[in-house]
C-alpha atoms as a PDB file:
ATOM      1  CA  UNK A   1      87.534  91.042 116.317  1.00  0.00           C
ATOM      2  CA  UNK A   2      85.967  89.218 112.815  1.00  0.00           C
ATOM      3  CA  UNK A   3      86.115  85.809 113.382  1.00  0.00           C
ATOM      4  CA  UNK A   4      84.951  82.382 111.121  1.00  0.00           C
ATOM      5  CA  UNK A   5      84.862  85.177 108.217  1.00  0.00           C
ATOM      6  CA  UNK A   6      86.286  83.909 104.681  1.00  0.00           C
ATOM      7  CA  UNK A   7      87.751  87.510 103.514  1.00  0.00           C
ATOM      8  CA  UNK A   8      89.065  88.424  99.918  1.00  0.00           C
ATOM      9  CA  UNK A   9      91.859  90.825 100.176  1.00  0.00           C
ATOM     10  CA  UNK A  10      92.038  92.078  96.441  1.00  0.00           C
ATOM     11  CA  UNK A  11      95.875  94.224  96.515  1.00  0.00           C
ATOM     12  CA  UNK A  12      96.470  92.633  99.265  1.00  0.00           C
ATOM     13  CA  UNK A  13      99.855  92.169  99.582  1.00  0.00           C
ATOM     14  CA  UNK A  14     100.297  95.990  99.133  1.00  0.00           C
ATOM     15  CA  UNK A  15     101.492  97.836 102.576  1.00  0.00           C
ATOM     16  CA  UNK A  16      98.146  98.519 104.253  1.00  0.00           C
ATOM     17  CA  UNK A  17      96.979  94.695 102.947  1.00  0.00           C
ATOM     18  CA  UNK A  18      99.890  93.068 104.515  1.00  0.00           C
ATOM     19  CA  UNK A  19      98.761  94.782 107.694  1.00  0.00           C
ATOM     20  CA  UNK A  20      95.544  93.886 107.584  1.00  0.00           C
ATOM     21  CA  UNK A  21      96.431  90.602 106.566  1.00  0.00           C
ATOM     22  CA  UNK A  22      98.539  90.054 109.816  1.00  0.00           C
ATOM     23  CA  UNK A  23      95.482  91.238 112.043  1.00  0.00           C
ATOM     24  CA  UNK A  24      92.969  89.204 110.460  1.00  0.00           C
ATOM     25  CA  UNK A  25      95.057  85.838 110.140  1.00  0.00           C
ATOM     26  CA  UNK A  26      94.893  86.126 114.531  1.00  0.00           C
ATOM     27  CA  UNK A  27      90.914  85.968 114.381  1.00  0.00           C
ATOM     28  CA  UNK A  28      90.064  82.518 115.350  1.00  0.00           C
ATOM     29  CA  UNK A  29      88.554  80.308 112.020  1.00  0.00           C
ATOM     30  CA  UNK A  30      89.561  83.473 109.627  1.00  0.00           C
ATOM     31  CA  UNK A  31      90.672  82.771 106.111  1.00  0.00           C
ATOM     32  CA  UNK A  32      91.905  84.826 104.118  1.00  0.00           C
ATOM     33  CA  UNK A  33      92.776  85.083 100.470  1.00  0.00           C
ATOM     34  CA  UNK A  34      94.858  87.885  98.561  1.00  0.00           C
ATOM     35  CA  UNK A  35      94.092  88.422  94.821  1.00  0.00           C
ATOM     36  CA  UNK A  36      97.187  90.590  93.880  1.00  0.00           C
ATOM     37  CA  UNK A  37      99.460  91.085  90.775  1.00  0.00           C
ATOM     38  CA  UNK A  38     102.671  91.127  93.653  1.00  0.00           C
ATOM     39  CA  UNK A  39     103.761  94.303  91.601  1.00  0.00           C
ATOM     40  CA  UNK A  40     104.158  96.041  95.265  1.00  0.00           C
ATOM     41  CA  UNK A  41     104.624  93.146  97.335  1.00  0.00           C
ATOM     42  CA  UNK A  42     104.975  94.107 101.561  1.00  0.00           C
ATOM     43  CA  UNK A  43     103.278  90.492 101.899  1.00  0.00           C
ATOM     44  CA  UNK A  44     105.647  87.926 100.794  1.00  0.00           C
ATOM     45  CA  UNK A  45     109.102  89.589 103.043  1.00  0.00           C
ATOM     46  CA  UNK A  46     107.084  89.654 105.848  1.00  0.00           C
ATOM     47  CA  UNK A  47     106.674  86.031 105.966  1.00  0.00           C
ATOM     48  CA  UNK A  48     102.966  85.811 106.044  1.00  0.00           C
ATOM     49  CA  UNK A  49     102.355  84.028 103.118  1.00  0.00           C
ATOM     50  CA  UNK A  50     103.394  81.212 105.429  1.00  0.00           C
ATOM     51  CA  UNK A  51     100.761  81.575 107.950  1.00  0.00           C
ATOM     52  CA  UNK A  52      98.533  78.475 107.437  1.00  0.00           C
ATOM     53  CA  UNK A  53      95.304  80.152 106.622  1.00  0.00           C
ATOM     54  CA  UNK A  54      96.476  82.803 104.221  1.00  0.00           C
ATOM     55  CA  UNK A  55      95.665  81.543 100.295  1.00  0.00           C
ATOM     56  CA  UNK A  56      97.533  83.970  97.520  1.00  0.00           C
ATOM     57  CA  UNK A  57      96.283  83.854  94.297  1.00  0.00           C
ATOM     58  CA  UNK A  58      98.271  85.546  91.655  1.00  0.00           C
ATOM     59  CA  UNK A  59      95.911  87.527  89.555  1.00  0.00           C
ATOM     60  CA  UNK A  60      94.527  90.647  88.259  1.00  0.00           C
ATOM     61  CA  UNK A  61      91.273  92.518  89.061  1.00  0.00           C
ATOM     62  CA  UNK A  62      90.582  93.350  85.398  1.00  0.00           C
ATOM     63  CA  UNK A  63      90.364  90.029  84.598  1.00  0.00           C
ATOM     64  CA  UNK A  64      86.823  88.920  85.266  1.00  0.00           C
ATOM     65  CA  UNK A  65      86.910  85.150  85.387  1.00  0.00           C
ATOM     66  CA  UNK A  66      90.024  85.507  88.165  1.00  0.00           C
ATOM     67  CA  UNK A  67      87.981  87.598  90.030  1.00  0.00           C
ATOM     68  CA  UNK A  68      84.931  85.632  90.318  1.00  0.00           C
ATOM     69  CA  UNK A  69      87.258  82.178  91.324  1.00  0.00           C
ATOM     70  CA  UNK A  70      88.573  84.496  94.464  1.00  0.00           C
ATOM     71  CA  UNK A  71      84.960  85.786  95.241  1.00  0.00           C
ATOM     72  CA  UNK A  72      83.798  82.161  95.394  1.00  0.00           C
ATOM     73  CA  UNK A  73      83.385  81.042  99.247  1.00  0.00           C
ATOM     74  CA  UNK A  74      83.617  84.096 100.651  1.00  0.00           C
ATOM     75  CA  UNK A  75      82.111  86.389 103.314  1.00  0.00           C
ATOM     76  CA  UNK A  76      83.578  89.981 103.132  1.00  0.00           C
ATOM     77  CA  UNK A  77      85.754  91.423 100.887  1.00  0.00           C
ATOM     78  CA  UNK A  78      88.172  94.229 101.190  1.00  0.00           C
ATOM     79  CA  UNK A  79      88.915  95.734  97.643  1.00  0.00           C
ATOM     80  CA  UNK A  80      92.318  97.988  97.749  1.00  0.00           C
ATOM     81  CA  UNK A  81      93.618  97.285  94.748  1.00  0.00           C
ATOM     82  CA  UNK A  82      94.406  99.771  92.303  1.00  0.00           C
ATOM     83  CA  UNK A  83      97.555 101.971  91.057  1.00  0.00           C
ATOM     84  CA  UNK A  84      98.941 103.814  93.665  1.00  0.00           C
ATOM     85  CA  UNK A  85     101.355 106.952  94.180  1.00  0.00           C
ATOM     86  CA  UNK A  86     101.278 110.126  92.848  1.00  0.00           C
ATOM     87  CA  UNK A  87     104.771 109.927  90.074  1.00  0.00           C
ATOM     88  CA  UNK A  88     102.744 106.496  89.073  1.00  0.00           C
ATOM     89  CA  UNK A  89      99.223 107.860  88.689  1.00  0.00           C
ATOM     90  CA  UNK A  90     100.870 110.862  86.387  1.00  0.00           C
ATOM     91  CA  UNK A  91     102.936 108.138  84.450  1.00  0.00           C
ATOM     92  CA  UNK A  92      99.526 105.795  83.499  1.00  0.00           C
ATOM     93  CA  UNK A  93      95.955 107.850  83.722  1.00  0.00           C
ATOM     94  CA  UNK A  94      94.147 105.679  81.941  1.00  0.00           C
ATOM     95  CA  UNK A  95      95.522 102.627  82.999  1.00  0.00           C
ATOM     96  CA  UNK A  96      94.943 104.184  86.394  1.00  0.00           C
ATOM     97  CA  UNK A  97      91.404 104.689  85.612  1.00  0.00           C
ATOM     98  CA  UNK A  98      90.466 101.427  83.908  1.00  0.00           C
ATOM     99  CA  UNK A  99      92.184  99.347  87.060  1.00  0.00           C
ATOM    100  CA  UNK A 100      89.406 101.283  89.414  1.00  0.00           C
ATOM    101  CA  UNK A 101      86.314 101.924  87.000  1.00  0.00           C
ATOM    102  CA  UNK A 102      86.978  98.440  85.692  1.00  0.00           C
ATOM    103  CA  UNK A 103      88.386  96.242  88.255  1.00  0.00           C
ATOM    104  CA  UNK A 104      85.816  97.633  91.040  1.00  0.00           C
ATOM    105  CA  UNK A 105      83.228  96.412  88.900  1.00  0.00           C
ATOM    106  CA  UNK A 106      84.595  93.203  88.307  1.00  0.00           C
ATOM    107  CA  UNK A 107      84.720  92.573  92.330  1.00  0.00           C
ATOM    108  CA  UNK A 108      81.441  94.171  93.500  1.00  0.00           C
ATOM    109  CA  UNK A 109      79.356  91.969  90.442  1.00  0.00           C
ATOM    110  CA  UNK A 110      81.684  88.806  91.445  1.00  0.00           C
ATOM    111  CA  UNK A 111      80.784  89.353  95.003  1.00  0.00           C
ATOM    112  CA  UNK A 112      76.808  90.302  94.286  1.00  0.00           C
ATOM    113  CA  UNK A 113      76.261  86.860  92.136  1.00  0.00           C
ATOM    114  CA  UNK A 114      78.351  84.829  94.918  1.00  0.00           C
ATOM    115  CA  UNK A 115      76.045  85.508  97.207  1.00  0.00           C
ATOM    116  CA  UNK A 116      76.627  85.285 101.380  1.00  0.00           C
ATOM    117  CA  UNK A 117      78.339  88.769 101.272  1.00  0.00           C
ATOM    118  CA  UNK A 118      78.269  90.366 104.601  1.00  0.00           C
ATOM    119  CA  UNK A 119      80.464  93.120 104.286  1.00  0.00           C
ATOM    120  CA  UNK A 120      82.222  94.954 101.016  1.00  0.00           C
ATOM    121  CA  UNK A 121      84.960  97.598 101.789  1.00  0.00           C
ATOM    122  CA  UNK A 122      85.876 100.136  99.420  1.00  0.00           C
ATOM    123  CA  UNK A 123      89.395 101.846  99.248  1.00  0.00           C
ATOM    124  CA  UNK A 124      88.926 104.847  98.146  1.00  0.00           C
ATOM    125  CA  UNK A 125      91.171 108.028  99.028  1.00  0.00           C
ATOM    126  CA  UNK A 126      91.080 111.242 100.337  1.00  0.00           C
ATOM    127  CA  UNK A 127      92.357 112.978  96.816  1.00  0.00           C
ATOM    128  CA  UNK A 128      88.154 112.840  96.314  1.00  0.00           C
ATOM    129  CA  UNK A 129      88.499 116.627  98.308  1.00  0.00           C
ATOM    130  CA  UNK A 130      90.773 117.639  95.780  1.00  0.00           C
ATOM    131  CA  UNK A 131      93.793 120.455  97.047  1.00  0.00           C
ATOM    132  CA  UNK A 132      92.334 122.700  99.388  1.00  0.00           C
ATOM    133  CA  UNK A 133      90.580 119.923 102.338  1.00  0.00           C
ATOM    134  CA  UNK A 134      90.831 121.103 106.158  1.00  0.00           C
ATOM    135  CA  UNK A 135      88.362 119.847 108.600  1.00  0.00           C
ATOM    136  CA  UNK A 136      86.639 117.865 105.694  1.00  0.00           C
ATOM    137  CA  UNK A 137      84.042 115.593 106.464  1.00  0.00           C
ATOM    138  CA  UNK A 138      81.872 113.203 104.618  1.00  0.00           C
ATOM    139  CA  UNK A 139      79.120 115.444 103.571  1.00  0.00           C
ATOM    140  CA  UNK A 140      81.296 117.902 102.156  1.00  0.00           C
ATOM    141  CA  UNK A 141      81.156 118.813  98.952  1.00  0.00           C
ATOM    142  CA  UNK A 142      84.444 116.926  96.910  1.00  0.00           C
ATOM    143  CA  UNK A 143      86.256 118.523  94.454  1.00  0.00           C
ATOM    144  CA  UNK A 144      88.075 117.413  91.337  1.00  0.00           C
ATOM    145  CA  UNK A 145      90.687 119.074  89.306  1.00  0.00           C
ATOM    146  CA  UNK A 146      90.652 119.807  85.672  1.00  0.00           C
ATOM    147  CA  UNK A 147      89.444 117.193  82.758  1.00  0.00           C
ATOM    148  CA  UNK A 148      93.046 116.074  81.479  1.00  0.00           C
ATOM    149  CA  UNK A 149      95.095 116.890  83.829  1.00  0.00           C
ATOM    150  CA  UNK A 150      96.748 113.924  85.012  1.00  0.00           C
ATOM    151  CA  UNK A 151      97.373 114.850  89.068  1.00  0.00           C
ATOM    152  CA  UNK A 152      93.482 113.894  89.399  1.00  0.00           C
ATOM    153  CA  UNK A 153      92.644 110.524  87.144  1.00  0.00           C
ATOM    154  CA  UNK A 154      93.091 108.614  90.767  1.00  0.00           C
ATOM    155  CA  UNK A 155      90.668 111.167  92.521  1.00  0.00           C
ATOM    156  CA  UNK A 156      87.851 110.993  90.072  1.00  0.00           C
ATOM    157  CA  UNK A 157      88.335 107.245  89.025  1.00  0.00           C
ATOM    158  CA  UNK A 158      87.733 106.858  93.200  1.00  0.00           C
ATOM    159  CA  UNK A 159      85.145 108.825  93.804  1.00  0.00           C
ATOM    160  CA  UNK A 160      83.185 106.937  91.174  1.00  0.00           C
ATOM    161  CA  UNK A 161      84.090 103.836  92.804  1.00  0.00           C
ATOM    162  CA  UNK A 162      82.571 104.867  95.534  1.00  0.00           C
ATOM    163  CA  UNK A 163      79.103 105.657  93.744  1.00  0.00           C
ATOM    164  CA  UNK A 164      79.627 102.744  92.054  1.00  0.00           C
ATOM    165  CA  UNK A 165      79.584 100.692  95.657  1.00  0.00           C
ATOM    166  CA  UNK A 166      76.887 102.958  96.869  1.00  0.00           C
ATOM    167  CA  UNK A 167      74.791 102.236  94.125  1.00  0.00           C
ATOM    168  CA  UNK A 168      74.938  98.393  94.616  1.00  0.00           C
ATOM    169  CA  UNK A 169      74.283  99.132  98.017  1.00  0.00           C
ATOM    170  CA  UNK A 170      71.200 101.287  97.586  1.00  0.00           C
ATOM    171  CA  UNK A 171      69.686  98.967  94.421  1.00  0.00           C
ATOM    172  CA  UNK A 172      70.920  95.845  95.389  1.00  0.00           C
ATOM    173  CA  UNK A 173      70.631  95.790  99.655  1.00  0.00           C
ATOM    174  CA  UNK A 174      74.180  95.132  99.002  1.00  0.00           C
ATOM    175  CA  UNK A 175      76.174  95.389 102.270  1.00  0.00           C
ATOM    176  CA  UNK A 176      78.700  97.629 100.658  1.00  0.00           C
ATOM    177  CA  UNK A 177      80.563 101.015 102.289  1.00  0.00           C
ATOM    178  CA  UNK A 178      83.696 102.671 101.228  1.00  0.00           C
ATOM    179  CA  UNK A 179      86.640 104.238 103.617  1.00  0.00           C
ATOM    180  CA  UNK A 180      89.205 107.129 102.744  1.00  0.00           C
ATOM    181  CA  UNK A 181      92.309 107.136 104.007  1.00  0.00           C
ATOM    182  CA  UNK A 182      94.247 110.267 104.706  1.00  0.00           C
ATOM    183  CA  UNK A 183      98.479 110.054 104.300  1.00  0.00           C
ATOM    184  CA  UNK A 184      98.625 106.591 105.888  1.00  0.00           C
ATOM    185  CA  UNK A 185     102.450 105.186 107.200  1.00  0.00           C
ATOM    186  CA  UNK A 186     104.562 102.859 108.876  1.00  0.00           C
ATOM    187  CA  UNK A 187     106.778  99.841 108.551  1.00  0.00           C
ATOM    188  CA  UNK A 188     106.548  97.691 105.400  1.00  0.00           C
ATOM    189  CA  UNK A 189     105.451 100.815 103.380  1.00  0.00           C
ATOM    190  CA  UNK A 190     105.986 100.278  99.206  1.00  0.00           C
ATOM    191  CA  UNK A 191     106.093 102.833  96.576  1.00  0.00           C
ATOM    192  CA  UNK A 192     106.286 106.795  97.416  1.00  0.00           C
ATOM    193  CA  UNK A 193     105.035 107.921 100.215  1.00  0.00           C
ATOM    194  CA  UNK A 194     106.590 110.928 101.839  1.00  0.00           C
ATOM    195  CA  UNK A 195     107.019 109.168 105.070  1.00  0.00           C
ATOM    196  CA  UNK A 196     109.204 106.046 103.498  1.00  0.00           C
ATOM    197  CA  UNK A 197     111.320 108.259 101.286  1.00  0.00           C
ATOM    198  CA  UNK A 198     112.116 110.419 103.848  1.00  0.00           C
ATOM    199  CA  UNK A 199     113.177 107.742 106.327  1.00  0.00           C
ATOM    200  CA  UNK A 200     115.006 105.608 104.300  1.00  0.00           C
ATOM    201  CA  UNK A 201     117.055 108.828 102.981  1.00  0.00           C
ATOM    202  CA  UNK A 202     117.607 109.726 106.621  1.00  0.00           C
ATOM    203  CA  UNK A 203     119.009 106.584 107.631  1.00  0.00           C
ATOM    204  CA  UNK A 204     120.752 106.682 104.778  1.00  0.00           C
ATOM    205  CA  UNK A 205     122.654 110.005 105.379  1.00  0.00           C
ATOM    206  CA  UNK A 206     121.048 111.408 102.533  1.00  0.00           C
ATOM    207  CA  UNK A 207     119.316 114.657 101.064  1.00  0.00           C
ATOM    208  CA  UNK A 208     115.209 114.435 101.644  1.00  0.00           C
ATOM    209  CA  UNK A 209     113.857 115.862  98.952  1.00  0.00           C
ATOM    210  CA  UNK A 210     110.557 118.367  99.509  1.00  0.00           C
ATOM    211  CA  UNK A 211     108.520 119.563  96.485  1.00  0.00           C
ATOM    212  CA  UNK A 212     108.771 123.201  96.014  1.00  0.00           C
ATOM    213  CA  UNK A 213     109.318 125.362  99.547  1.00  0.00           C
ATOM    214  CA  UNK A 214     107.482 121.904 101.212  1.00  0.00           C
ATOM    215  CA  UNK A 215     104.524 124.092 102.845  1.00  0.00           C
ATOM    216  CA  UNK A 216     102.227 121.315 102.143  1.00  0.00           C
ATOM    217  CA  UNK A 217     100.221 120.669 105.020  1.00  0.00           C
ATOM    218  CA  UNK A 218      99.268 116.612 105.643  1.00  0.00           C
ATOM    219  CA  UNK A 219      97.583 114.937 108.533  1.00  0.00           C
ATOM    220  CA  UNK A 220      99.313 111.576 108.936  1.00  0.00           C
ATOM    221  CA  UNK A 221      97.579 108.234 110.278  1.00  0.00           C
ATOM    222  CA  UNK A 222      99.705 105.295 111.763  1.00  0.00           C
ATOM    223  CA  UNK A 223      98.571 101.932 110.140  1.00  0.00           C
ATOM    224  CA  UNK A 224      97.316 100.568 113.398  1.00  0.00           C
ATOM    225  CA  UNK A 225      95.089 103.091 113.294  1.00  0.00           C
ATOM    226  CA  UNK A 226      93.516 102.190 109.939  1.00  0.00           C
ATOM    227  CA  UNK A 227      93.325  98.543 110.572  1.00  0.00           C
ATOM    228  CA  UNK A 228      91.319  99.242 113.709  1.00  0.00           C
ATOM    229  CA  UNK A 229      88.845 101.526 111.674  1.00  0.00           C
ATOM    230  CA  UNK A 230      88.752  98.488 108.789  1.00  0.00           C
ATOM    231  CA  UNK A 231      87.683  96.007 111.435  1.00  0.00           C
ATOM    232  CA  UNK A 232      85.401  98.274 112.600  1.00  0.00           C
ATOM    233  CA  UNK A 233      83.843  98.517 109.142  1.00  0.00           C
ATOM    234  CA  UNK A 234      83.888  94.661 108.990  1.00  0.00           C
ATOM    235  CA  UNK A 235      82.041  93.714 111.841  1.00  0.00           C
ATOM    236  CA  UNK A 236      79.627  96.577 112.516  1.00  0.00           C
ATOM    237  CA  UNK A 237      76.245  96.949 110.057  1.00  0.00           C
ATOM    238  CA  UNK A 238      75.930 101.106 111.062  1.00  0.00           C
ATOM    239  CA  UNK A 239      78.999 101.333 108.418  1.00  0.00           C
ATOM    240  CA  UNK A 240      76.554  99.730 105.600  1.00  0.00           C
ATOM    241  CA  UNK A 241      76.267 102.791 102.544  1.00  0.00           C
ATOM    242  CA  UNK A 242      77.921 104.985 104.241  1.00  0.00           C
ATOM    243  CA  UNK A 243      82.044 106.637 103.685  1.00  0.00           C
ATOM    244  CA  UNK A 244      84.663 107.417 106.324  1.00  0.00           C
ATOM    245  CA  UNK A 245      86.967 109.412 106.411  1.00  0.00           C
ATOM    246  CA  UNK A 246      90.123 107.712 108.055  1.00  0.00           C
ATOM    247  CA  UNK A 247      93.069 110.231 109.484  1.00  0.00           C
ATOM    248  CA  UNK A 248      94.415 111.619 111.890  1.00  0.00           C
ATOM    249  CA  UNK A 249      93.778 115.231 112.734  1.00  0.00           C
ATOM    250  CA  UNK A 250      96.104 116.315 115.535  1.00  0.00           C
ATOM    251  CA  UNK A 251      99.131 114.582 113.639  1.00  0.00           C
ATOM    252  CA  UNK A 252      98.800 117.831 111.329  1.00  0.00           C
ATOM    253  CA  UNK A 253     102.339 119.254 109.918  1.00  0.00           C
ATOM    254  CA  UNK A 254     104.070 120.139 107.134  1.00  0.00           C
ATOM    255  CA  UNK A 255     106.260 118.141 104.710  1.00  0.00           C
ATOM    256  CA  UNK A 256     109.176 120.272 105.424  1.00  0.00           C
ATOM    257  CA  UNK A 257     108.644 120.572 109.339  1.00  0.00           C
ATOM    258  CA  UNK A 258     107.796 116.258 108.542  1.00  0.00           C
ATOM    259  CA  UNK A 259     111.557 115.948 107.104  1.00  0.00           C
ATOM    260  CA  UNK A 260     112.730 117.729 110.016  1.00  0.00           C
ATOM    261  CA  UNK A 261     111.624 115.637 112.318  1.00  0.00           C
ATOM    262  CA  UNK A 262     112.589 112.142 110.760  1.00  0.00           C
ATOM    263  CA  UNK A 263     116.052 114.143 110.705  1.00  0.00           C
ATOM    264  CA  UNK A 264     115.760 114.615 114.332  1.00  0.00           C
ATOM    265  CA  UNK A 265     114.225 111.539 116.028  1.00  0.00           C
ATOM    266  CA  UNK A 266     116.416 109.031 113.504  1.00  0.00           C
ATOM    267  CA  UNK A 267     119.699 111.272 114.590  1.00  0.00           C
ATOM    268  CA  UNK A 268     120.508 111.791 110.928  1.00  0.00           C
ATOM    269  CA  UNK A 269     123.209 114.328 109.761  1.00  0.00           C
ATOM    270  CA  UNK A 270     120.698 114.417 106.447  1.00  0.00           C
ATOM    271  CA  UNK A 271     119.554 117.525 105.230  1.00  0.00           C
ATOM    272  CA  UNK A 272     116.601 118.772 103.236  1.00  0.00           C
ATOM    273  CA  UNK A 273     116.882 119.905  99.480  1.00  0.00           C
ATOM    274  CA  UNK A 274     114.247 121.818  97.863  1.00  0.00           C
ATOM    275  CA  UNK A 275     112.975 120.570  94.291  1.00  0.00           C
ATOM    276  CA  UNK A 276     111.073 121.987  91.701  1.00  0.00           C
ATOM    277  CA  UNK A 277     107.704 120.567  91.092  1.00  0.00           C
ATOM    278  CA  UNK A 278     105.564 122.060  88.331  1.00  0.00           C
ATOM    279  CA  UNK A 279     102.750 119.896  88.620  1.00  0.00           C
ATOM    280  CA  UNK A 280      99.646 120.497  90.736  1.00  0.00           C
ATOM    281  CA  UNK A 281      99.471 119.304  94.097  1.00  0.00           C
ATOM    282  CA  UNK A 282      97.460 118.856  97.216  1.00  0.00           C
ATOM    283  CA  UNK A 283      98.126 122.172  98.871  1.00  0.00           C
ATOM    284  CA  UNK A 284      96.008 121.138 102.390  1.00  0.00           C
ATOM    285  CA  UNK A 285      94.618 118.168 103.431  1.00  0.00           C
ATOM    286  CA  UNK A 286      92.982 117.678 107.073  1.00  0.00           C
ATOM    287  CA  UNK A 287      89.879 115.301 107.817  1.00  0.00           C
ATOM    288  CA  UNK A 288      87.052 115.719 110.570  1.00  0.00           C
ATOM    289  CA  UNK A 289      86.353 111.874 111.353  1.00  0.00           C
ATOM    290  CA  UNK A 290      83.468 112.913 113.828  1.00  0.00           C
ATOM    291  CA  UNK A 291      81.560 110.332 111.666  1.00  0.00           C
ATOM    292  CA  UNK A 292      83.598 107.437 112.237  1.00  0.00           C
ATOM    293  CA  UNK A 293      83.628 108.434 116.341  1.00  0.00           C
ATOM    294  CA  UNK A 294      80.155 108.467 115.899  1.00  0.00           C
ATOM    295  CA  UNK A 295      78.925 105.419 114.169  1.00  0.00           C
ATOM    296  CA  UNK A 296      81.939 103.034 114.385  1.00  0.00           C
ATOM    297  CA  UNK A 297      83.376 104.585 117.886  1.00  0.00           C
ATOM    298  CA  UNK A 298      87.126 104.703 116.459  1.00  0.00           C
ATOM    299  CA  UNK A 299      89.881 107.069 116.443  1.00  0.00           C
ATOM    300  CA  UNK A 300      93.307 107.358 115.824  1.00  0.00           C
ATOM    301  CA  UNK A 301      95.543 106.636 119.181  1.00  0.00           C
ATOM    302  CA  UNK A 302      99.034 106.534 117.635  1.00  0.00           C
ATOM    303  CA  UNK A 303     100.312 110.212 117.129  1.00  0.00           C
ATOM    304  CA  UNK A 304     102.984 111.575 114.731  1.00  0.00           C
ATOM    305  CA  UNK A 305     106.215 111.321 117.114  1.00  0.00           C
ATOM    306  CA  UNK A 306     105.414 108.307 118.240  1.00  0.00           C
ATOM    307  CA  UNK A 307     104.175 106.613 115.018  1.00  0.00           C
ATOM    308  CA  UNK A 308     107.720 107.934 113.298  1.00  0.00           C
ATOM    309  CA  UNK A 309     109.985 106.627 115.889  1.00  0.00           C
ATOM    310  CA  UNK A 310     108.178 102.604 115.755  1.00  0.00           C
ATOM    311  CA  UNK A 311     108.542 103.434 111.737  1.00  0.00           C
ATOM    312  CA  UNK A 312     112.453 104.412 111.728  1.00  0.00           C
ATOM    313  CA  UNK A 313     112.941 101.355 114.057  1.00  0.00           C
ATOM    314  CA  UNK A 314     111.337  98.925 111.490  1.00  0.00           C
ATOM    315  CA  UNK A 315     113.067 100.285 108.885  1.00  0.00           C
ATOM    316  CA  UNK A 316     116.437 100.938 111.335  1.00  0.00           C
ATOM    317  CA  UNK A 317     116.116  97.291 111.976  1.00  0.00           C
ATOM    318  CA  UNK A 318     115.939  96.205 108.909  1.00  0.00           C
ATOM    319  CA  UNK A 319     119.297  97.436 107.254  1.00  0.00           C
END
């Protein structure tokens, strides 16, 4: 476990921040500090704002001088913040772009001239493999849809991101490396995600809607599982200029047969309704993390069934 680190969460009060927020705060003489806009806040209702060495700092990654005032002290950052969600992404392209192209430089030059840096996480995403991904790893070619089609601004604005931290890292001995998560859930999850929608429906009693015939195929990754890889990534140097992929292989299903079982293991009487969805999507989507087994010794120990059934408590518990 990190411990006497000063970390910068930038979007960290988002769902996978808040979580990695909670872990952190336990490592003995860890501060940490959230630069966030609160937009998607999983943070504040969780009550750890009020944990005594957790700073929040209401601000916005595209604004330089805010960035370099959270930079200052610190010894690792963790930069996750960016628009998120596929109905968002389609809705704001270019903001989406500008908020990674722009705001990821913002942090990595802030952290660079501060000095002391010992480790920089980038969030990037596993859109970079673009719809067709199964048994992807690292060196694997990605692939990006077509210029102007909205579905992919996220995808290429985070790939570049990730050359963008790889090149600091390469011309600058800057300690950077970048991490992509594949269909991450669980409790406190904001926004769209499959896995929310189709619990809160469920224990709801209602519909759970699936895009088209829902054949999609996802591999989904408990949270725990990605906050063990990110303090992983924190405290080892073999992570230094390299990606991971982050998933969860043998949780592989579809969205339909997904729906189905949050119907079945949250006893709902929902059922599933078919929509329409014109827009391109990712078809398949399955990671190899031999990489991460290799040089950071993680993988994923929560599987689907179980995963769902601490999710639909939290959420159970919660109305």
């Amino acid at each position: 476990m990190l411990t006497g680190a000063h970390i910068l969460l930038t979007g960290g009060a988002g769902f996978i921040g808040s979580h990695l927020t909670e872990r952190l705060a336990k490592g003995a003489g860890n501060r940490i500090r959230i630069l966030d806009t609160f937009r998607r806040d999983a943070l504040r209702p969780a009550g750890l704002d009020k944990l005594p060495n957790v700073e929040l700092i209401e601000g916005d990654v595209m604004d330089a001088e805010a960035v370099k005032r959270a930079v200052e002290g610190t010894t690792h950052v963790v930069h996750l913040a960016s628009i998120a969600g596929v109905d968002t992404v389609m809705k704001m392209p270019a903001l989406t772009m500008r908020i990674s192209l722009i705001g990821t430089a913002n942090v990595l030059d802030a952290a660079l001239a501060n000095g002391g840096c010992q480790r920089f996480i980038d969030f990037s995403t596993s859109e970079v493999f673009g719809r067709y991904a199964y048994h992807v790893t690292e060196f694997d070619v990605t692939t990006l849809g077509a210029v102007g089609e909205a579905r992919w601004t996220y995808a290429v604005a985070k790939l570049a991101t990730e050359h963008l931290a790889m090149t600091y890292q390469r011309q600058h001995g800057f300690p950077a490396c970048s991490i992509r998560p594949f269909n991450i859930y669980g409790p406190r999850q904001v926004g769209e995600g499959a896995v929310h929608h189709f619990i809160v429906r469920a224990l709801e009693g209602k519909p759970l809607n699936v895009h088209n015939d829902g054949s999609q195929i996802r591999a989904w990754c408990y949270v725990d599982d990605i906050i063990d890889a990110v303090e992983r990534l924190l405290t080892d140097d073999r992570a230094v200029g390299h990606s991971f992929n982050i998933g969860n292989p043998r949780s592989t299903v579809t969205i339909y047969n997904l729906a189905r079982e949050i119907i079945r293991l949250s006893s709902s009487s929902s059922h599933i309704e078919q929509v329409k969805w014109d827009h391109p999507d990712v078809e398949l989507r399955v990671p190899a993390v031999g990489k991460a087994k290799e040089l950071l010794d993680w993988s994923a120990k929560v599987d689907l069934e179980e995963g769902l059934l601490r999710t639909i408590y939290w959420y159970r518990a919660r109305k």
